[in-house]
Protein backbone atom coordinates (compact mmCIF):
# COMPACT_ATOMS: atom_id res chain seq x y z
CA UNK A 1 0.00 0.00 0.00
CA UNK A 2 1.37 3.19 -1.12
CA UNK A 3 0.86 6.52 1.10
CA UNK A 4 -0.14 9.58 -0.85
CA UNK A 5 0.27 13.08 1.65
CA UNK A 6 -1.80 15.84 -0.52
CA UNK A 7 -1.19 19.82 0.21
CA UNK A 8 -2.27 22.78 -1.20
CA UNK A 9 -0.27 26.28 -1.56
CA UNK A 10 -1.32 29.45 -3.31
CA UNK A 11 -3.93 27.28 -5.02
CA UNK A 12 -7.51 27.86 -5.77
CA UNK A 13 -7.94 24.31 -5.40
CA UNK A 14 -9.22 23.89 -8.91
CA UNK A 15 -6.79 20.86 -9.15
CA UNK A 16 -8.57 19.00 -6.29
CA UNK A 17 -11.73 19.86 -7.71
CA UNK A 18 -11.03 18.20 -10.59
CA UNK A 19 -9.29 15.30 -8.91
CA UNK A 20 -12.46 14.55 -7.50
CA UNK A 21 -14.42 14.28 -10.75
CA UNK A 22 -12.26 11.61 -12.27
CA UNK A 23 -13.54 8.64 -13.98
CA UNK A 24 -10.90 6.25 -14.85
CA UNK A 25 -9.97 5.41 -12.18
CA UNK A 26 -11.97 7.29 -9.89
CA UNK A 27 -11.13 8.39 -6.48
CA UNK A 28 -12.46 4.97 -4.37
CA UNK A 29 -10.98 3.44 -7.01
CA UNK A 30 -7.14 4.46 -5.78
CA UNK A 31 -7.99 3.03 -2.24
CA UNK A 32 -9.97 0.82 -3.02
CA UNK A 33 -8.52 -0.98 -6.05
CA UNK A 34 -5.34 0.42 -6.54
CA UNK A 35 -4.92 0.56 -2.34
CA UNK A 36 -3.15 3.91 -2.02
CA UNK A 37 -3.76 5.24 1.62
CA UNK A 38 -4.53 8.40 1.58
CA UNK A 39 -2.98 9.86 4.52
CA UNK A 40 -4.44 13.29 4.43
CA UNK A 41 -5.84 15.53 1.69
CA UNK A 42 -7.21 19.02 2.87
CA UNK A 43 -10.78 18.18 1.25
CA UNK A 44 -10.83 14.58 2.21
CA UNK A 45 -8.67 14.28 5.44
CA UNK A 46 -10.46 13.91 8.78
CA UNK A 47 -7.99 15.10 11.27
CA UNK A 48 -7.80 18.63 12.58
CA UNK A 49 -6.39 20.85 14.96
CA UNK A 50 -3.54 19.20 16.86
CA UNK A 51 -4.33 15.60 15.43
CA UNK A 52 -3.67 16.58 12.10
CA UNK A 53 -0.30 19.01 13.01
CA UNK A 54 1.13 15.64 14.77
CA UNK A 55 0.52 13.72 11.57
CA UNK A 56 2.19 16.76 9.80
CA UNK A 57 5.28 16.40 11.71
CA UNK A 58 5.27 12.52 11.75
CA UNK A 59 5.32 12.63 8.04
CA UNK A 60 8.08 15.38 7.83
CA UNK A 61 10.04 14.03 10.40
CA UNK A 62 10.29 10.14 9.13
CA UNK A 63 8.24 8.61 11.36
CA UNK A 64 5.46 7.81 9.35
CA UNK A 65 6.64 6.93 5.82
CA UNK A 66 5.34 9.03 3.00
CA UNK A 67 5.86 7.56 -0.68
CA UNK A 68 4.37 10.37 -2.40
CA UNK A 69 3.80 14.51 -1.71
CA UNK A 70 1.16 15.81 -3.99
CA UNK A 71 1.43 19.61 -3.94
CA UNK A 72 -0.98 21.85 -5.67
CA UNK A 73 -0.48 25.23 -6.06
CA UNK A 74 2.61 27.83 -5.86
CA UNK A 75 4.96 27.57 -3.10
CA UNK A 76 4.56 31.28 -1.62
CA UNK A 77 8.23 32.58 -0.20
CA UNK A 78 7.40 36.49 0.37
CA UNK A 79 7.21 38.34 2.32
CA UNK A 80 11.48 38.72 2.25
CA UNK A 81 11.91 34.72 1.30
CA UNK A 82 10.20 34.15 5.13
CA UNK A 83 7.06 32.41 3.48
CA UNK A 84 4.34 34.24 5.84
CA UNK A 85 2.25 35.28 3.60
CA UNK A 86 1.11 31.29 3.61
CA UNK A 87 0.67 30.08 6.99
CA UNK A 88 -0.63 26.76 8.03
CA UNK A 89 -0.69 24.13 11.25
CA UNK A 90 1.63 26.94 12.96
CA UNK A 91 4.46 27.32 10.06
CA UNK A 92 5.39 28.59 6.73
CA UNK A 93 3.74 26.42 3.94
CA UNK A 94 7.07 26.63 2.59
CA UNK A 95 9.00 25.04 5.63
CA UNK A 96 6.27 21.96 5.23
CA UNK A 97 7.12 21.91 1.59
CA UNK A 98 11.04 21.59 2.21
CA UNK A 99 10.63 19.09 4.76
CA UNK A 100 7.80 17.14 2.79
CA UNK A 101 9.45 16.82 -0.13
CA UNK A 102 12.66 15.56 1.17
CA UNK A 103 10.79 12.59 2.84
CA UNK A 104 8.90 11.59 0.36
CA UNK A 105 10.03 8.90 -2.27
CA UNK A 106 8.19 10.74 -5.37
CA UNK A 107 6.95 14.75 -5.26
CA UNK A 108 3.96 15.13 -7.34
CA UNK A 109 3.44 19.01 -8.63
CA UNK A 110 -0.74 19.20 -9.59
CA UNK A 111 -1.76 21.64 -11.96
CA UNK A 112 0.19 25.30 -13.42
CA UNK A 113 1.19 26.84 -10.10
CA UNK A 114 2.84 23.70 -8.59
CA UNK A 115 4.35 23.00 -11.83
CA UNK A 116 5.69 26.18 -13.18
CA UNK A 117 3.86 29.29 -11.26
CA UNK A 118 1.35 29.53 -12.67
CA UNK A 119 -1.26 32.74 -12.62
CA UNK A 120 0.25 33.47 -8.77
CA UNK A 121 3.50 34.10 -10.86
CA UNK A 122 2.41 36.31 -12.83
CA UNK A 123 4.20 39.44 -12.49
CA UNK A 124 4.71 41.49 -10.81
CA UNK A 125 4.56 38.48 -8.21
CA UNK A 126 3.95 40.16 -5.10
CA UNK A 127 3.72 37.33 -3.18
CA UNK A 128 7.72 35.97 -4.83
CA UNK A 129 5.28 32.56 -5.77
CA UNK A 130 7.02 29.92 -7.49
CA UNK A 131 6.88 26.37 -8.98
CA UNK A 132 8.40 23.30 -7.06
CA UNK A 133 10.84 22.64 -9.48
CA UNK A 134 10.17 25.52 -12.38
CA UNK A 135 9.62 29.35 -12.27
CA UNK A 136 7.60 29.35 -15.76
CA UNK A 137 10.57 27.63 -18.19
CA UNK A 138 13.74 27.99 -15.96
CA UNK A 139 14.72 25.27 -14.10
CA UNK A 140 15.36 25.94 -10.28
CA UNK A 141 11.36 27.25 -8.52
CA UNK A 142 11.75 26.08 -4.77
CA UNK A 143 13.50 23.05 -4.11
CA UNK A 144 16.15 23.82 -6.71
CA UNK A 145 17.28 22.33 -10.34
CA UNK A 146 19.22 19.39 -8.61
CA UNK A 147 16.28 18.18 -6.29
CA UNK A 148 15.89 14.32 -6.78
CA UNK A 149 13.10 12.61 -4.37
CA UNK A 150 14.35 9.38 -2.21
CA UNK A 151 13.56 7.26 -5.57
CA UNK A 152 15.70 9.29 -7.19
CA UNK A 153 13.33 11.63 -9.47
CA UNK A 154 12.77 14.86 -9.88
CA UNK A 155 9.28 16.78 -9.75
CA UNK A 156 6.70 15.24 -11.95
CA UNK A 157 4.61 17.46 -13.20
CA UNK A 158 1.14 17.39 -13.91
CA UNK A 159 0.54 20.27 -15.48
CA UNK A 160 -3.00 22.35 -16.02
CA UNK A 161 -4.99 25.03 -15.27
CA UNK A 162 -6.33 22.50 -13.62
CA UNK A 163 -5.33 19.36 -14.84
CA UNK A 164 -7.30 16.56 -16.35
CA UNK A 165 -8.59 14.42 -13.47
CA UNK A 166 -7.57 11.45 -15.29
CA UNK A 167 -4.00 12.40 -15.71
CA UNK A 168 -3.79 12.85 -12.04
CA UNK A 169 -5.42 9.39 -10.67
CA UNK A 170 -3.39 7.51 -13.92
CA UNK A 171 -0.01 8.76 -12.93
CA UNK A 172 -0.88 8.43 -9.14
CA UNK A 173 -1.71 4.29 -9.87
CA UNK A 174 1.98 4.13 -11.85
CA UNK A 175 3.42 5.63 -8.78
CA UNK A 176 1.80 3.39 -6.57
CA UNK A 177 1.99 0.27 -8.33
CA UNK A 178 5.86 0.71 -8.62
CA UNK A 179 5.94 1.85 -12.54
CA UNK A 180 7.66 5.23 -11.24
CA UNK A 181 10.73 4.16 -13.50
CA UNK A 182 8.42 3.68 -16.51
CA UNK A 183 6.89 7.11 -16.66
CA UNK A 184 9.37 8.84 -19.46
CA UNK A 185 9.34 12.69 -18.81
CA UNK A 186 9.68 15.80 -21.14
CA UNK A 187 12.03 18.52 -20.61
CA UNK A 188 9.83 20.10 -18.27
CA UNK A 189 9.09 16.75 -15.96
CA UNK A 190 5.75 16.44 -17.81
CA UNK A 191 4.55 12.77 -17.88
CA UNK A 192 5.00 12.37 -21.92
CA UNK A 193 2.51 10.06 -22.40
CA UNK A 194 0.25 12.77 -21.70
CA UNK A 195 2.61 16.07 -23.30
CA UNK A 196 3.99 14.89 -26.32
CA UNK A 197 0.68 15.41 -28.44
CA UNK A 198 -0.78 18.92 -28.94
CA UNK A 199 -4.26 20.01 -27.85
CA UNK A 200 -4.35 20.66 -31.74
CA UNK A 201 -4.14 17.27 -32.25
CA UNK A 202 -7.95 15.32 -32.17
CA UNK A 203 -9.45 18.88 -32.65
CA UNK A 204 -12.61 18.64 -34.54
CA UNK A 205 -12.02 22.30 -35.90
CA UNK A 206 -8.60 20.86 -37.64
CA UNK A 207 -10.39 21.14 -41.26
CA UNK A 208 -10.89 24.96 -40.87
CA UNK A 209 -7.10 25.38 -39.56
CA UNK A 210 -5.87 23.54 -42.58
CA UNK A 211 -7.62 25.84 -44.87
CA UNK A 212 -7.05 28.26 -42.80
CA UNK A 213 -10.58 29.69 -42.44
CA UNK A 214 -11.24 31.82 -39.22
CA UNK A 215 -14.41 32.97 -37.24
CA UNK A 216 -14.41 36.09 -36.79
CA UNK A 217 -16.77 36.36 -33.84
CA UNK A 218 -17.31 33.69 -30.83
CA UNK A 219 -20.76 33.72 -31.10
CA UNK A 220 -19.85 31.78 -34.63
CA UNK A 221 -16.86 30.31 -33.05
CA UNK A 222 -19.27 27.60 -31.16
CA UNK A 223 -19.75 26.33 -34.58
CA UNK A 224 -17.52 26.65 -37.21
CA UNK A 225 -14.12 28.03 -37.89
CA UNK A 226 -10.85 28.10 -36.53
CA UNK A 227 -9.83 29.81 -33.23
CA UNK A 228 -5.79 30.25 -34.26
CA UNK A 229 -5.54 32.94 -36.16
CA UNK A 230 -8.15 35.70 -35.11
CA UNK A 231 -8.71 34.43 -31.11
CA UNK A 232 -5.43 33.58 -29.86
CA UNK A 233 -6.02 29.89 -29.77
CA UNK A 234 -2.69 28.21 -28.76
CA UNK A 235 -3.90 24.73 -29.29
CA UNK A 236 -1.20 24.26 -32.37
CA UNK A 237 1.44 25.47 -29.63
CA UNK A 238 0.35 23.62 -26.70
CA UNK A 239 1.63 20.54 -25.37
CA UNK A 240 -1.63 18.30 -23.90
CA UNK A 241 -4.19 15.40 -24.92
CA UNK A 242 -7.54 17.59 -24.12
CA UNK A 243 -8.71 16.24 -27.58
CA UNK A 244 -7.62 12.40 -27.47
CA UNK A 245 -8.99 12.39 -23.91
CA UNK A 246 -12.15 14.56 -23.12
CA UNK A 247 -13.04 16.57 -20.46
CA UNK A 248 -16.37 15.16 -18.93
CA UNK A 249 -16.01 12.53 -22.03
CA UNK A 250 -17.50 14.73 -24.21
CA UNK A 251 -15.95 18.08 -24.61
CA UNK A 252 -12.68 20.57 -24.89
CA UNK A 253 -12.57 23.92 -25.05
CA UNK A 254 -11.86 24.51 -28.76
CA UNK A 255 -15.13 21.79 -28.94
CA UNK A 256 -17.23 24.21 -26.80
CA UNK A 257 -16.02 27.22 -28.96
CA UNK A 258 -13.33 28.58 -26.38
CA UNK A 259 -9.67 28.63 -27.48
CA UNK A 260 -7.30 26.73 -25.65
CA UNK A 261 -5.27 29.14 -23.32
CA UNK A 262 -1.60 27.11 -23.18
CA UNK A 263 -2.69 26.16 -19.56
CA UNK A 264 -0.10 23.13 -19.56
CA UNK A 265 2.76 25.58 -20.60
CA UNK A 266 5.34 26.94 -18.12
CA UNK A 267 4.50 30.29 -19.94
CA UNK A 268 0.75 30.25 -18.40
CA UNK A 269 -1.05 33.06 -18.43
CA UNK A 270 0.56 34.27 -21.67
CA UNK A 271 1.82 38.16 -21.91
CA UNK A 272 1.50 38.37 -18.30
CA UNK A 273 -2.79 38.93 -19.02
CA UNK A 274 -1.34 42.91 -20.63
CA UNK A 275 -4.83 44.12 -21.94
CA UNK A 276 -5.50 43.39 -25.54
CA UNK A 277 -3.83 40.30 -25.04
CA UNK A 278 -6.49 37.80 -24.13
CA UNK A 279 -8.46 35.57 -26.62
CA UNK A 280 -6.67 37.75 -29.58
CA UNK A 281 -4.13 36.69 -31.42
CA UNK A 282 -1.17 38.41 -31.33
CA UNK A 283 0.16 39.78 -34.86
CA UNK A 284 3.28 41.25 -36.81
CA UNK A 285 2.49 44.10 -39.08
CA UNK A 286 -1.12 43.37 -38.22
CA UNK A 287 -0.79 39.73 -40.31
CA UNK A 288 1.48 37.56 -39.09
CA UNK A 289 0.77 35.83 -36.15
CA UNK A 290 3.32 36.34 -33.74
CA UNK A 291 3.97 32.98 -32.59
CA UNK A 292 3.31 29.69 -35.37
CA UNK A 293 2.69 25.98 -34.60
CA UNK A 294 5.64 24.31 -33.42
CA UNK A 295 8.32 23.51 -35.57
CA UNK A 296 7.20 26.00 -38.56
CA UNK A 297 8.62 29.12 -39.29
CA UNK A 298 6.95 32.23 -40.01
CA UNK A 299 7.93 32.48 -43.44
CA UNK A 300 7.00 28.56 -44.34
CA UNK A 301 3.45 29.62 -42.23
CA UNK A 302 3.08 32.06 -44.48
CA UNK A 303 3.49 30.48 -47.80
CA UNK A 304 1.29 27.28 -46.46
CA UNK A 305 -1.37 29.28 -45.47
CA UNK A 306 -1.67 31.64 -48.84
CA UNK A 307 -2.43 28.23 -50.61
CA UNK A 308 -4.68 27.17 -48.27
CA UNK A 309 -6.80 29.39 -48.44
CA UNK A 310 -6.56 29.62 -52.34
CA UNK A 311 -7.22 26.17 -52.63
CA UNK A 312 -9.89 26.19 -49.72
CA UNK A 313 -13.01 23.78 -50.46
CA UNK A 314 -16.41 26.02 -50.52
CA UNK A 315 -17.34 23.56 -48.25
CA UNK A 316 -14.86 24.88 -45.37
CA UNK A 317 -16.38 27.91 -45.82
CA UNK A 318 -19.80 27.27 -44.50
CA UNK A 319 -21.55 26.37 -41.88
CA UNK A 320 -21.91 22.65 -41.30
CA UNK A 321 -23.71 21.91 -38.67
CA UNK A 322 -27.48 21.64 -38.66
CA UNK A 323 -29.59 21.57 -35.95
């Protein structure tokens, strides 16, 4: 039986929300199936008070064995690296962090903010939040480049604003069935079974981004068209399976007419939220979008998407759904 230890820092415990929603395996399915005890978890743990501040400091201290910390949310160090602007059980968040993690056999970030930052990040960062491992792309956040858990891995992280309850409880049954050594990681300690593919990839509005025609306005956007170049849709950018495996088994955003916002990126929330940045694509000379799918250039964009749209079916051009 593996021990799972869950906290939460400057969260806003959308990650535990949807931790609780998942499906395959679901929640009673980890203890029950999978038999991960659950020592504590601040929506599902039944100590308080001093009961649950001894089992704090049994787990930091050793005595009772913790095989893995599941953090969600940024680790807060202001004010002046002391950590008091997050206080809990009598102590720095922080402090519980440090000692946590170097107990633990395997750390678990959950979601943006654990991972990279996330939207508590964002500058100018008055609270000096970070990532476990990450601040946004550089390597380092709070327990430092070098950190390496008792099994001898760095952070994994789970990226997502929140993250897919599925890619939570799937890596958590790995972990605790003793696959730790078989989950390969990206660059940025992402899982890649889960962050090689793009959220582009498995979109059903693929078609329109081929030819490359746009909506122009979201109320159309629910319906037809592509979300890339006039809304700021990173999907072609972004690293994530929210189209190969569906949120509620039905939907994404770019399904439901929303672009996808790069939440699984250590660059999350994109230009900092600056106004006139937000669902709108950001251009060069007014036509070139600023940032292209990876691995294209600008100028190979460009010449693809000129004769795409001179060779676009009249079929792309219309509405096809019918009610």
């Amino acid at each position: 039986m593996s021990s799972v230890l869950w906290f939460q820092g400057g969260a806003c415990s959308g990650n535990t929300m949807s931790f609780l929603n998942a499906e395959e395996p679901t929640v009673i399915d980890l203890i029950t199936d999978f038999g991960l005890d659950l020592v504590w978890h601040p929506s599902l743990g039944l100590e308080t008070g001093a009961t649950a501040r001894k089992l704090f400091w049994d787990c930091a201290r050793g005595v009772r064995p913790v095989d893995i910390f599941v953090f969600e949310g940024s680790v807060i160090q202001g004010p002046g690296g002391r950590g008091t602007y997050d206080v809990f059980a009598d102590r720095p968040m922080q402090d519980w962090v440090r000692d946590l993690a170097a107990q633990a056999q395997v750390v678990v970030a959950v979601g943006d903010c654990a991972s990279f930052g996330g939207l508590p990040a964002t500058a100018p960062n008055p609270t000096d939040s970070t990532g476990l491992q990450f601040h946004r792309r550089d390597p380092g956040g709070f327990l430092g480049a070098d950190f390496r858990s008792r099994a001898g891995l760095p952070v994994v992280n789970i990226a997502g604003c929140p993250a897919h309850p599925d890619w939570i409880t799937q890596i958590l049954v790995a972990l605790a069935t003793g696959r730790a050594a078989d989950i390969a990681l990206d660059d940025l300690h992402r899982p890649q079974t889960f962050f090689t593919s793009f959220t582009h990839t498995g979109c059903t509005r693929n078609g329109y981004f081929e030819y490359k025609q746009s909506t122009v306005a979201f109320g159309d956007g629910t319906r037809q068209g592509c979300l890339f170049y006039e809304f700021g849709c990173r999907g072609p950018m972004t690293h994530s399976p929210c189209n190969r495996i569906l949120w509620n088994r039905q939907s994404s955003k770019t399904r439901a007419g929303m672009p996808c916002i790069g939440c699984t990126e250590p660059e999350f929330p994109f230009f900092d939220l600056a106004p006139g940045t937000v669902f709108r694509t950001q251009k060069v000379a007014g036509v070139i979008p600023r940032e292209v799918p990876e691995g294209a250039g600008h100028l190979t964009y460009l010449g693809q998407a000129a004769a795409a749209r001179i060779g676009a079916p009249s079929w792309s051009k219309k509405d096809m759904f019918v009610v």
